[in-house]
PDB file of N, CA and C in Angstrom:
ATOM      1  N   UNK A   1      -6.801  22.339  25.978  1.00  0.00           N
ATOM      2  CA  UNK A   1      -7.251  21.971  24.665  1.00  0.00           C
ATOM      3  C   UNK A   1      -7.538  23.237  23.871  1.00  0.00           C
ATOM      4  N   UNK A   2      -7.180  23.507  22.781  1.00  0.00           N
ATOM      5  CA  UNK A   2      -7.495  24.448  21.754  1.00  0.00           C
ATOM      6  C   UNK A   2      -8.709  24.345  21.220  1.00  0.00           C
ATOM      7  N   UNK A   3      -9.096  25.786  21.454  1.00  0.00           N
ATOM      8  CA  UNK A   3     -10.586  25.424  20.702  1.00  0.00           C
ATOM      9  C   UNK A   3     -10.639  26.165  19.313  1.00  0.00           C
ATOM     10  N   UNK A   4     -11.873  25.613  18.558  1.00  0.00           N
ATOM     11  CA  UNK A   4     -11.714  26.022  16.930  1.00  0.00           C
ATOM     12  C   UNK A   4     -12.359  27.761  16.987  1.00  0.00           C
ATOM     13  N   UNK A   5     -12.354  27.995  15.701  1.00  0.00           N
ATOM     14  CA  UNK A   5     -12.637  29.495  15.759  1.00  0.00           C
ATOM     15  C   UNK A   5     -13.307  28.757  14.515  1.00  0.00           C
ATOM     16  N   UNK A   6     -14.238  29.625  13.707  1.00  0.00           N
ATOM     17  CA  UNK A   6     -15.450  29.865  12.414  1.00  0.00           C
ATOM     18  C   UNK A   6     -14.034  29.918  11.444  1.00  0.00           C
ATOM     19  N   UNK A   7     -13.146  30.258  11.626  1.00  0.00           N
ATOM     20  CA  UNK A   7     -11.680  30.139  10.594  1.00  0.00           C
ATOM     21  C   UNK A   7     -11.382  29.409  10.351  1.00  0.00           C
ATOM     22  N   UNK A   8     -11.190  28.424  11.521  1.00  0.00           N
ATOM     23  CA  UNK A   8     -10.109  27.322  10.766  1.00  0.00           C
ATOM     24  C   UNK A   8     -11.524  25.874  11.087  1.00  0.00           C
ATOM     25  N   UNK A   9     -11.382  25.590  10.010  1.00  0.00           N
ATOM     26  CA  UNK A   9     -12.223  24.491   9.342  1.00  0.00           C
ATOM     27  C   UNK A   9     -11.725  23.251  10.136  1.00  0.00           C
ATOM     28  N   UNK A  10     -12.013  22.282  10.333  1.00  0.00           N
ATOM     29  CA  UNK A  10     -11.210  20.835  10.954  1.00  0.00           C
ATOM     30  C   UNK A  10     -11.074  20.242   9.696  1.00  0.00           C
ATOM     31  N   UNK A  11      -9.968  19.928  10.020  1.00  0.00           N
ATOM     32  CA  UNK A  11      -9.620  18.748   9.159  1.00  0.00           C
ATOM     33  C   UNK A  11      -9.569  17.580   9.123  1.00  0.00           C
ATOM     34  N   UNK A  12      -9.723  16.509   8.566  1.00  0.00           N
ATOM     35  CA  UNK A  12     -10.029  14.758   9.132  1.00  0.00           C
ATOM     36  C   UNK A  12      -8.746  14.789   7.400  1.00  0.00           C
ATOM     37  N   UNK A  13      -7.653  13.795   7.869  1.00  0.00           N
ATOM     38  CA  UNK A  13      -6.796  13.516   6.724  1.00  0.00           C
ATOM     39  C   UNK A  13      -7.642  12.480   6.050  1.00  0.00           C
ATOM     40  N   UNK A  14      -7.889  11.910   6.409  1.00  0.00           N
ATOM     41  CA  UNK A  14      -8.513  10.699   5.367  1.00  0.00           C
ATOM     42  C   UNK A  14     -10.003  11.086   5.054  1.00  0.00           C
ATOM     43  N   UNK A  15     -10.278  11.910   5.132  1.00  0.00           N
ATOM     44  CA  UNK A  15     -11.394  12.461   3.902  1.00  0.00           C
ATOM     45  C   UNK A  15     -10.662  13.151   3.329  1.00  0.00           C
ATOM     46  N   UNK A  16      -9.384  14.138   3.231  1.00  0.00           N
ATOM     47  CA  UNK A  16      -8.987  14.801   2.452  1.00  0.00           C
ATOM     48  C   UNK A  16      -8.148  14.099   1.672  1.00  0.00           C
ATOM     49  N   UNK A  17      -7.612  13.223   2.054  1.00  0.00           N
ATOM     50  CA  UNK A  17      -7.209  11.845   1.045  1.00  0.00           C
ATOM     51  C   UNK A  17      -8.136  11.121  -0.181  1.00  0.00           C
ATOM     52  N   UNK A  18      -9.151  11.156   0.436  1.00  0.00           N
ATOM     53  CA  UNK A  18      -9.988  10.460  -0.425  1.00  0.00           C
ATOM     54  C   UNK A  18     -11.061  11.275  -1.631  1.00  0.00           C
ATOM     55  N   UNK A  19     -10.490  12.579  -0.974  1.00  0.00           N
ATOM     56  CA  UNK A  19     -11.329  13.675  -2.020  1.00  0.00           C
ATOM     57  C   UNK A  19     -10.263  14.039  -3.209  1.00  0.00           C
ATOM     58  N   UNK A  20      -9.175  13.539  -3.137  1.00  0.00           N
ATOM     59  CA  UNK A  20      -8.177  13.884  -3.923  1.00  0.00           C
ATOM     60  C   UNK A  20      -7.404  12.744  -4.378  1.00  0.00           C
ATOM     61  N   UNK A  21      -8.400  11.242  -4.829  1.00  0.00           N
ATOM     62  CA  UNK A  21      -8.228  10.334  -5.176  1.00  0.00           C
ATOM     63  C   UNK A  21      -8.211  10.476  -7.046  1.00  0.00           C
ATOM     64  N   UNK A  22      -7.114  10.170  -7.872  1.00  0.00           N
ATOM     65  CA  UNK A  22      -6.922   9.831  -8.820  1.00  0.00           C
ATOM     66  C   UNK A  22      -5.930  11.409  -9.341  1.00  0.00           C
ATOM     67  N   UNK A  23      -5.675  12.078  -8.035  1.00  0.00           N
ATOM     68  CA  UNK A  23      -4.584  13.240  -8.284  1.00  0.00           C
ATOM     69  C   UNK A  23      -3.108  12.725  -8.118  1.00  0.00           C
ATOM     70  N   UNK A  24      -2.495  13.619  -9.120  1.00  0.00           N
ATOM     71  CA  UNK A  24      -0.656  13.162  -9.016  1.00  0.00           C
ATOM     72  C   UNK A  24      -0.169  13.885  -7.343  1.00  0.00           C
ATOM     73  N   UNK A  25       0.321  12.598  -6.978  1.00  0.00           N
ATOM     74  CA  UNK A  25       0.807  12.547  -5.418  1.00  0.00           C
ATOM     75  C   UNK A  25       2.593  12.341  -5.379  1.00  0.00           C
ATOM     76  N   UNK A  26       3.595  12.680  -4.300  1.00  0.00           N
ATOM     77  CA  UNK A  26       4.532  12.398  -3.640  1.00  0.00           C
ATOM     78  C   UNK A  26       4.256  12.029  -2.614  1.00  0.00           C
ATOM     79  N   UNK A  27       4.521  10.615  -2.132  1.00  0.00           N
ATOM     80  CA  UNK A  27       4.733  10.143  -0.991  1.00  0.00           C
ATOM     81  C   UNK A  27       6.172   9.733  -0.500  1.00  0.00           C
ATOM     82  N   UNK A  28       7.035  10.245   0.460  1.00  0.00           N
ATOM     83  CA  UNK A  28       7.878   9.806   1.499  1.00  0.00           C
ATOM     84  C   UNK A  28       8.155   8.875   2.510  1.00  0.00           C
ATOM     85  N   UNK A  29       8.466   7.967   2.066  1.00  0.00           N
ATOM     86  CA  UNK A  29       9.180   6.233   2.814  1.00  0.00           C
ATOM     87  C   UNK A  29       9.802   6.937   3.746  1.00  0.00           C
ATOM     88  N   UNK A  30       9.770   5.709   5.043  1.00  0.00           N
ATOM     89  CA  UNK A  30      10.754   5.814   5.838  1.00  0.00           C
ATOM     90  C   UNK A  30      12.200   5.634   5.819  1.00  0.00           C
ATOM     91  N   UNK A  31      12.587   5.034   4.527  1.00  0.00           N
ATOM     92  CA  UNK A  31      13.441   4.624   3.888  1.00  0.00           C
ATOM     93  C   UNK A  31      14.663   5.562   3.148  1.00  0.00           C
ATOM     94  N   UNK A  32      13.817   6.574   3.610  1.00  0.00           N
ATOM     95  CA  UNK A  32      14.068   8.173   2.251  1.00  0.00           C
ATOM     96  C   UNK A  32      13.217   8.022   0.759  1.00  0.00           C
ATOM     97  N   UNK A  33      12.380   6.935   0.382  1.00  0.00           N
ATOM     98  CA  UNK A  33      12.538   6.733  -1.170  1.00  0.00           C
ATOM     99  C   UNK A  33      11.363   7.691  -1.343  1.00  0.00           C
ATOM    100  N   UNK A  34      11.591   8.348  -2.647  1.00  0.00           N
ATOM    101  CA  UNK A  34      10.296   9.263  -3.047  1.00  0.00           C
ATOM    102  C   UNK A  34       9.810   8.591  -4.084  1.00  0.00           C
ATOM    103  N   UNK A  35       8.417   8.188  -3.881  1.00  0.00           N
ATOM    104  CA  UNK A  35       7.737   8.125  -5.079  1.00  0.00           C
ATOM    105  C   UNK A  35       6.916   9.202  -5.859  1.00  0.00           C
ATOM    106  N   UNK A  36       6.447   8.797  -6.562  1.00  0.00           N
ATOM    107  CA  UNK A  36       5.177   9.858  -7.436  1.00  0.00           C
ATOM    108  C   UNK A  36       4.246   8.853  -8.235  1.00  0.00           C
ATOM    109  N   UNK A  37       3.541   9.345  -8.304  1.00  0.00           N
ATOM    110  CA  UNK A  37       1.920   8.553  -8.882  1.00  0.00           C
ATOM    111  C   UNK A  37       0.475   9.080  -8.576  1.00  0.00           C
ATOM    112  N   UNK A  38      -0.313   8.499  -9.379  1.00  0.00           N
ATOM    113  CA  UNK A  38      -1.603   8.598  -9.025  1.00  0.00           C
ATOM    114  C   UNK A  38      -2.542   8.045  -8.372  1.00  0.00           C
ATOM    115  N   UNK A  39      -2.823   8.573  -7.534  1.00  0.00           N
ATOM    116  CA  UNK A  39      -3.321   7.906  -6.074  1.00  0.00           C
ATOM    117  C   UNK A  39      -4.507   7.136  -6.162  1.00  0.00           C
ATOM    118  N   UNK A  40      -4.693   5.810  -6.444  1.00  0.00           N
ATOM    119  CA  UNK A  40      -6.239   4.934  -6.871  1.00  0.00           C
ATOM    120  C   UNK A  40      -6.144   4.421  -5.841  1.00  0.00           C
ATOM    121  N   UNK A  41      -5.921   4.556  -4.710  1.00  0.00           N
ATOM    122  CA  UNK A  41      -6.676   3.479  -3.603  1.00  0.00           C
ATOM    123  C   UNK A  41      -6.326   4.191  -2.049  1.00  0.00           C
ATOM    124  N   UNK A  42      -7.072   4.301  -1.284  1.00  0.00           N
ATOM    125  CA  UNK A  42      -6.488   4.513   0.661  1.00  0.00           C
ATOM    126  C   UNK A  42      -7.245   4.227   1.343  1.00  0.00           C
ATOM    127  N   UNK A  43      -6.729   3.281   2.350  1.00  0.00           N
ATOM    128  CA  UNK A  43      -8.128   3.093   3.442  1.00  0.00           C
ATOM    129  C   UNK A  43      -7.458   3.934   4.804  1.00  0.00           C
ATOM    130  N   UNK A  44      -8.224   3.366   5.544  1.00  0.00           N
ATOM    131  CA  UNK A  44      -7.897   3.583   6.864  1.00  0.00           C
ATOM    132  C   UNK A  44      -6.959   3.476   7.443  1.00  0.00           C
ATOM    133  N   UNK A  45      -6.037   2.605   7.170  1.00  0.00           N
ATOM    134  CA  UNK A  45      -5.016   2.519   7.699  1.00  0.00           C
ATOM    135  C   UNK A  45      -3.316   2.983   7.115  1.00  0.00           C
ATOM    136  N   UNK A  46      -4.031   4.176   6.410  1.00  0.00           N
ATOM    137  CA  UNK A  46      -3.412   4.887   5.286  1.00  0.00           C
ATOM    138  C   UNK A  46      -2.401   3.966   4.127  1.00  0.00           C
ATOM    139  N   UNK A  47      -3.013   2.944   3.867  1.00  0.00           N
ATOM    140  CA  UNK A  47      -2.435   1.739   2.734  1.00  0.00           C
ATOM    141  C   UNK A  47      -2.528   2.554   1.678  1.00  0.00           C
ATOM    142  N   UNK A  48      -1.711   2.630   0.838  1.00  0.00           N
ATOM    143  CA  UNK A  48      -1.842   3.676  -0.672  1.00  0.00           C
ATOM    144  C   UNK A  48      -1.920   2.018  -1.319  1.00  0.00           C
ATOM    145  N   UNK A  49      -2.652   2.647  -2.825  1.00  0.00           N
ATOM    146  CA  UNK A  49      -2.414   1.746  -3.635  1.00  0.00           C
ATOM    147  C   UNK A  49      -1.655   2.897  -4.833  1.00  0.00           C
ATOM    148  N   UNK A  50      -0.585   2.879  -5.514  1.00  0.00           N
ATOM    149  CA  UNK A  50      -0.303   4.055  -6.475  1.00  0.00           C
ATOM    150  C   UNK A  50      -0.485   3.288  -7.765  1.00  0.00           C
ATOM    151  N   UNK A  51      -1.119   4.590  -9.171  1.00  0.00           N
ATOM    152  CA  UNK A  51      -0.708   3.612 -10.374  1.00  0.00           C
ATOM    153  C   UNK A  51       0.420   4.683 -11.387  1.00  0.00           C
ATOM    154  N   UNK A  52       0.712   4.391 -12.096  1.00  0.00           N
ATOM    155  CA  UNK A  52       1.918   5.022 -12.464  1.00  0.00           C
ATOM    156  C   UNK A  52       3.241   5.706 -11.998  1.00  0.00           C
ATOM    157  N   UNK A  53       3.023   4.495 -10.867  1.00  0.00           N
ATOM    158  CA  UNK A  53       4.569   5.211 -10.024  1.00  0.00           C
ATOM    159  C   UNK A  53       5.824   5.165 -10.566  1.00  0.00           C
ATOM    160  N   UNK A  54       6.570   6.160 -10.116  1.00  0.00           N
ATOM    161  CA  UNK A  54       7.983   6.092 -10.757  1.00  0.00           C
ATOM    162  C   UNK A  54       8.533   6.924  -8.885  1.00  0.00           C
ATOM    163  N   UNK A  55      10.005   6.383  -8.936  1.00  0.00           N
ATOM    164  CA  UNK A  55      10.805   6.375  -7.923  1.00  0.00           C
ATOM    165  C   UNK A  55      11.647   7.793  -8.248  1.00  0.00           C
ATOM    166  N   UNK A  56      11.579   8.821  -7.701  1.00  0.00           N
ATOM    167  CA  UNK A  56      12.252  10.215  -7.952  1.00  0.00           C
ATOM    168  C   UNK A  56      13.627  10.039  -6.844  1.00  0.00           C
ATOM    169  N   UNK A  57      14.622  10.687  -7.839  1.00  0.00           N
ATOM    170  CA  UNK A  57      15.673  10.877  -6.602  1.00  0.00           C
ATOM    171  C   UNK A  57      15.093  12.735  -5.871  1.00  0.00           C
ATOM    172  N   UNK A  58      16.161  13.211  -5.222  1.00  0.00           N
ATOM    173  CA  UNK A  58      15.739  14.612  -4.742  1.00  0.00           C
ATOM    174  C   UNK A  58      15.727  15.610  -5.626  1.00  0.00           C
ATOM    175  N   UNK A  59      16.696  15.204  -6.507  1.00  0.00           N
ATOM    176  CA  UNK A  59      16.202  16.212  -8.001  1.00  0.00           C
ATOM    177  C   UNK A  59      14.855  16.658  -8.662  1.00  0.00           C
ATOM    178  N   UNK A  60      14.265  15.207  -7.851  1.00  0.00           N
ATOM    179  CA  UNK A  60      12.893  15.172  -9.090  1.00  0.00           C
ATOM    180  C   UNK A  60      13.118  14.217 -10.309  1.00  0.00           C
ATOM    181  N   UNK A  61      14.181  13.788 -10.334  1.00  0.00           N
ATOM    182  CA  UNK A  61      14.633  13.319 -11.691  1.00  0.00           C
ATOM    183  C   UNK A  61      13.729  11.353 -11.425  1.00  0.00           C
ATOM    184  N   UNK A  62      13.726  10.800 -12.365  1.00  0.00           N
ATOM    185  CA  UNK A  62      13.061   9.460 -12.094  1.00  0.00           C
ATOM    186  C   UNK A  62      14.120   8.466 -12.336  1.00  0.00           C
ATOM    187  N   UNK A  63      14.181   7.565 -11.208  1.00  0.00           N
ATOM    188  CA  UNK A  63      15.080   6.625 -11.133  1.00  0.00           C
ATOM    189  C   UNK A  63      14.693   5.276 -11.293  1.00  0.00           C
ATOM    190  N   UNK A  64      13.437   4.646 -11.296  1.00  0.00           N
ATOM    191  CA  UNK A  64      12.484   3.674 -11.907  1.00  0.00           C
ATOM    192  C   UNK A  64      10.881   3.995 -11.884  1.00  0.00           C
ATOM    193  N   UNK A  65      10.584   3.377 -13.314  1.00  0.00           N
ATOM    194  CA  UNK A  65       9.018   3.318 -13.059  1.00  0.00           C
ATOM    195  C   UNK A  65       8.632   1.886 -12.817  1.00  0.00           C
ATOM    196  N   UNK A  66       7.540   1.847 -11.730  1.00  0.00           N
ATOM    197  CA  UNK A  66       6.955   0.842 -11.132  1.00  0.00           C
ATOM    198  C   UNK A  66       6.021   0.286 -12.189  1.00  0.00           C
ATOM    199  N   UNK A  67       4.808   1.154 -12.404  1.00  0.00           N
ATOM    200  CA  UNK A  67       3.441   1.062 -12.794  1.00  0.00           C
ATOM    201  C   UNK A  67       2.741   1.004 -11.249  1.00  0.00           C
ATOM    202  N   UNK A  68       1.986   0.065 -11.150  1.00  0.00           N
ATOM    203  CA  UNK A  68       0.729  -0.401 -10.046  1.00  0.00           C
ATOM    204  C   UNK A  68       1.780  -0.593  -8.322  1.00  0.00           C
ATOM    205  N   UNK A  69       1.814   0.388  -7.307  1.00  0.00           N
ATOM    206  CA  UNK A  69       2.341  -0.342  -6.364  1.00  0.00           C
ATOM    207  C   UNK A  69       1.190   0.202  -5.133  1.00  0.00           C
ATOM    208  N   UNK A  70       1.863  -1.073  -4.147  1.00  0.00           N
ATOM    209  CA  UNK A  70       1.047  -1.129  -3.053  1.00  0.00           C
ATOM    210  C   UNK A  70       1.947  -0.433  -1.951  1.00  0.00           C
ATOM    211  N   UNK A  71       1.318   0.435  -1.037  1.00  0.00           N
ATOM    212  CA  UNK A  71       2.290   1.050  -0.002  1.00  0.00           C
ATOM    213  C   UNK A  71       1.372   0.864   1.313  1.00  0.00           C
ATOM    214  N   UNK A  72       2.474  -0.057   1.743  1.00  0.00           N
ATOM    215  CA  UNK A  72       1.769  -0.211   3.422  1.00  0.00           C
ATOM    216  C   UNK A  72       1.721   1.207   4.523  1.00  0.00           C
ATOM    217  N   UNK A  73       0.172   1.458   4.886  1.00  0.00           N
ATOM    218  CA  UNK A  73       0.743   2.823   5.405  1.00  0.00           C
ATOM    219  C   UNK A  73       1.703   2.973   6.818  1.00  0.00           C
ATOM    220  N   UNK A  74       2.327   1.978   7.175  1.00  0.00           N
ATOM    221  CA  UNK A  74       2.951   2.635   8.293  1.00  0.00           C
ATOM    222  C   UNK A  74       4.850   2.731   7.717  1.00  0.00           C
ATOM    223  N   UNK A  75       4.679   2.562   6.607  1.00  0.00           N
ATOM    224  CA  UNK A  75       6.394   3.169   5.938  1.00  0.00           C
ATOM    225  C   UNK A  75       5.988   4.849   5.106  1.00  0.00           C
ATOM    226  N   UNK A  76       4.702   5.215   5.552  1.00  0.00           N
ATOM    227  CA  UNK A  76       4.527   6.530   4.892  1.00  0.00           C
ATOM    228  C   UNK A  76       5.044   7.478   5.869  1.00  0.00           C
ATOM    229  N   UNK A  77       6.253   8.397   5.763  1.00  0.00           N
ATOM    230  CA  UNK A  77       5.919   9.629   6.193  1.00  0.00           C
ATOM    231  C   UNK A  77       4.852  10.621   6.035  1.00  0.00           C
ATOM    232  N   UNK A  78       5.163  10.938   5.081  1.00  0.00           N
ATOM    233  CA  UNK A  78       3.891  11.984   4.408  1.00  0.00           C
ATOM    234  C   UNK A  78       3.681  12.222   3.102  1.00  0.00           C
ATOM    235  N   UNK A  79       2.331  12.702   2.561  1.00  0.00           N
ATOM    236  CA  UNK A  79       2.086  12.845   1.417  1.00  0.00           C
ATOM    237  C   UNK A  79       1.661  14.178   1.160  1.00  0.00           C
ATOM    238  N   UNK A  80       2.498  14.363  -0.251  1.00  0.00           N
ATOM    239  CA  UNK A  80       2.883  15.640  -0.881  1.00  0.00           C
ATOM    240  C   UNK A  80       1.727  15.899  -2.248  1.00  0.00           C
ATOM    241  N   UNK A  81       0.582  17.040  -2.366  1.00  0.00           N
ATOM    242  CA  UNK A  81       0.025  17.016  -3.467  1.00  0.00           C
ATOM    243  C   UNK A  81       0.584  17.816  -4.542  1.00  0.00           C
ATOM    244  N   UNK A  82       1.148  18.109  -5.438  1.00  0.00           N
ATOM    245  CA  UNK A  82       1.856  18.837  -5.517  1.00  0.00           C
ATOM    246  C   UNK A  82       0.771  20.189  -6.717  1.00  0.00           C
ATOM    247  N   UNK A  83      -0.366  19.432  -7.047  1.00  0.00           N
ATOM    248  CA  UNK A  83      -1.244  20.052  -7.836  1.00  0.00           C
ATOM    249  C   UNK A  83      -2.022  21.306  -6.883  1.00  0.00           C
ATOM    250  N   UNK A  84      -2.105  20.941  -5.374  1.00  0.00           N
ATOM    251  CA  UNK A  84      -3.036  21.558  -5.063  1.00  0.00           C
ATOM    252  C   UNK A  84      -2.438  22.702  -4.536  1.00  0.00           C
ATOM    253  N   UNK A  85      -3.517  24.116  -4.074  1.00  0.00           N
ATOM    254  CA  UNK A  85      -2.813  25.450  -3.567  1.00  0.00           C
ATOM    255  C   UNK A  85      -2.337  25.312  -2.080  1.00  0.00           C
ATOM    256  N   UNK A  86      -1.307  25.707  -1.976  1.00  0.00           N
ATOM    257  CA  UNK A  86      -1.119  26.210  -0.601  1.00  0.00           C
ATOM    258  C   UNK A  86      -2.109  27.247   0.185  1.00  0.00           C
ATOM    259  N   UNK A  87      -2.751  26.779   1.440  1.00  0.00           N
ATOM    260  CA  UNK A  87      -3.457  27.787   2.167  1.00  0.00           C
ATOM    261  C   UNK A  87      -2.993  28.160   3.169  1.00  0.00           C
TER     262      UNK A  87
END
């Protein structure tokens, strides 16, 4: 088992999810589909609720806007902040 050092901080994802609630997000389907939106809802079982989603191809470019969608979390790969710094 790896142990921590005074450096590296632990991380728990779902508090860092929830501290960065109402920020513009990318999330990744299992599907390939990219969305984008603003993240108003996550529980535990990483369920997104997004509001102003729109469907990006890989360009970035937008291929529909949703408005309000619900994302069950086990079709999430991962979520992308794109506001925040890299550490």
């Amino acid at each position: 088992m790896a142990s921590r050092t005074a450096t590296t901080p632990e991380v728990k994802p779902l508090r860092f999810v929830l501290r960065n609630l109402n920020k513009y997000i990318y999330i990744r389907l299992k599907d390939n589909t990219l969305l984008y939106g603003r993240l108003a809802a996550c529980d535990t079982n990483m369920n997104v609720v997004l509001m102003e989603a729109e469907e990006k191809n890989n360009d970035g470019e937008t291929i529909i806007k949703y408005g309000k969608v619900f994302i069950r979390g086990n079709n999430i790969i991962y979520f992308q902040f794109p506001d925040l710094p890299v550490s």
